[in-house]
C-alpha atoms as a PDB file:
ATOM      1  CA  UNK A   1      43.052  20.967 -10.172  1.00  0.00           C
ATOM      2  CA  UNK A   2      42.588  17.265  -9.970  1.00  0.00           C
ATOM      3  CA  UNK A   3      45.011  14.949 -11.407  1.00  0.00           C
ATOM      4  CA  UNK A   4      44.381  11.615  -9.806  1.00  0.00           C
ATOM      5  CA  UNK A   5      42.714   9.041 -12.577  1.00  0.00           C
ATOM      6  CA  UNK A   6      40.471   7.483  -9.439  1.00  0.00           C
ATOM      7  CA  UNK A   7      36.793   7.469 -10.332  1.00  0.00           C
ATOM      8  CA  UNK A   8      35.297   9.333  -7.217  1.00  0.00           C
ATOM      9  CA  UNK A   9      33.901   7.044  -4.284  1.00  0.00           C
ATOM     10  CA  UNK A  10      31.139   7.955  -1.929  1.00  0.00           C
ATOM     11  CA  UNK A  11      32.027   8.605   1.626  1.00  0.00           C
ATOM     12  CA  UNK A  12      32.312   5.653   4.079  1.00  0.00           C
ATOM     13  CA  UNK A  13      29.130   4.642   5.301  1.00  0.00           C
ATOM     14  CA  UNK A  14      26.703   6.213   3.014  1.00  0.00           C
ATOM     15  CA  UNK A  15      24.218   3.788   1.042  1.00  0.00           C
ATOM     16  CA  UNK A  16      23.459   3.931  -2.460  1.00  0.00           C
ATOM     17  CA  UNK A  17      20.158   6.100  -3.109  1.00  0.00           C
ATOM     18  CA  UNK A  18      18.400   3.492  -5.129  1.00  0.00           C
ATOM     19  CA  UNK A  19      19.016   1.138  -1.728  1.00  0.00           C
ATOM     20  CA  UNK A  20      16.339   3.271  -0.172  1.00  0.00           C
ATOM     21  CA  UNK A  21      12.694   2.416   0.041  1.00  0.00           C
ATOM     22  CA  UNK A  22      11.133   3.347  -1.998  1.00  0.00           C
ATOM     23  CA  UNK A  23      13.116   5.825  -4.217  1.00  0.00           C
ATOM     24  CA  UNK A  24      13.054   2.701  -6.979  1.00  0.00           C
ATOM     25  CA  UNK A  25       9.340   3.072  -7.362  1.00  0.00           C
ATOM     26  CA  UNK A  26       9.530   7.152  -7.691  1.00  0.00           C
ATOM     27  CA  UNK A  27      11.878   6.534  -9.984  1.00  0.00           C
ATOM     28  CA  UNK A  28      10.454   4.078 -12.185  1.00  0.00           C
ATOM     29  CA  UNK A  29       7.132   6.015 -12.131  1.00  0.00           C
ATOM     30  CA  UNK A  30       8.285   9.514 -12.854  1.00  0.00           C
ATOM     31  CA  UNK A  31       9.972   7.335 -16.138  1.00  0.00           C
ATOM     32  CA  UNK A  32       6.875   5.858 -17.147  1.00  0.00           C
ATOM     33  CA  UNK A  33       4.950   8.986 -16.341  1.00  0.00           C
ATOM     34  CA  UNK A  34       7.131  11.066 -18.688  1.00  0.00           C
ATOM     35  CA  UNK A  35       7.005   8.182 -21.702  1.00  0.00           C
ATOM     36  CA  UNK A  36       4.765  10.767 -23.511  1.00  0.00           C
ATOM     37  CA  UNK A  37       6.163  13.392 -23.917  1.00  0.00           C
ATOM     38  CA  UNK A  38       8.593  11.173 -25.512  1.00  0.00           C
ATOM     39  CA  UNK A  39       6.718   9.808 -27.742  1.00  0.00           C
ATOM     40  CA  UNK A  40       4.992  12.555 -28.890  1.00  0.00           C
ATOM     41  CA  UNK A  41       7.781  13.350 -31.617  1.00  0.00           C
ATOM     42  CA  UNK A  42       8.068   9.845 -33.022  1.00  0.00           C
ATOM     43  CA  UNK A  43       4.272   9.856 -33.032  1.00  0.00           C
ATOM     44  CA  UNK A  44       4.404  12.765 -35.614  1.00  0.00           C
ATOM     45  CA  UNK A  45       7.098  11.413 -37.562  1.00  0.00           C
ATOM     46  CA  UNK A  46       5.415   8.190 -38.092  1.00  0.00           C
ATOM     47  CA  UNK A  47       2.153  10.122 -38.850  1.00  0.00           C
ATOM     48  CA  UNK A  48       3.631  12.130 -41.528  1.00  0.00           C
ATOM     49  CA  UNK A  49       5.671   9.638 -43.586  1.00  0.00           C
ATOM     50  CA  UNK A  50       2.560   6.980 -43.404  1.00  0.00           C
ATOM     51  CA  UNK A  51       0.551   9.880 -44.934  1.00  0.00           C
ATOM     52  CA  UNK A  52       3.384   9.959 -47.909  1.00  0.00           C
ATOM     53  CA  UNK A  53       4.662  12.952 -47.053  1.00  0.00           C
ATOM     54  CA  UNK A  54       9.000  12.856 -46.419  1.00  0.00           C
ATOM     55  CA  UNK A  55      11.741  14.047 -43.470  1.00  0.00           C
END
């Protein structure tokens, strides 16, 4: 069990994985990629109460 109240900190010389090349850029396009499916629901939604009908 473990009781210390210290956030947990990476090992010594390991670098964050954002500091990597190019692991921002994956990241940010899987993200933007994936908006979509997203939106998909709120699409619906807005469809449905601009055609009068309610939630």
């Amino acid at each position: 069990m473990l009781t210390t109240t210290d956030p947990p900190t990476a090992p010594p010389g390991s670098r964050p994985v954002l500091a990597h090349p190019h692991v921002a850029r994956l990241l940010l396009g899987t993200l933007i990629g994936r908006l979509p499916n997203g939106m998909a629901p709120v699409a619906i939604l807005l469809q449905v109460t601009d055609q009068g009908g309610a939630l």
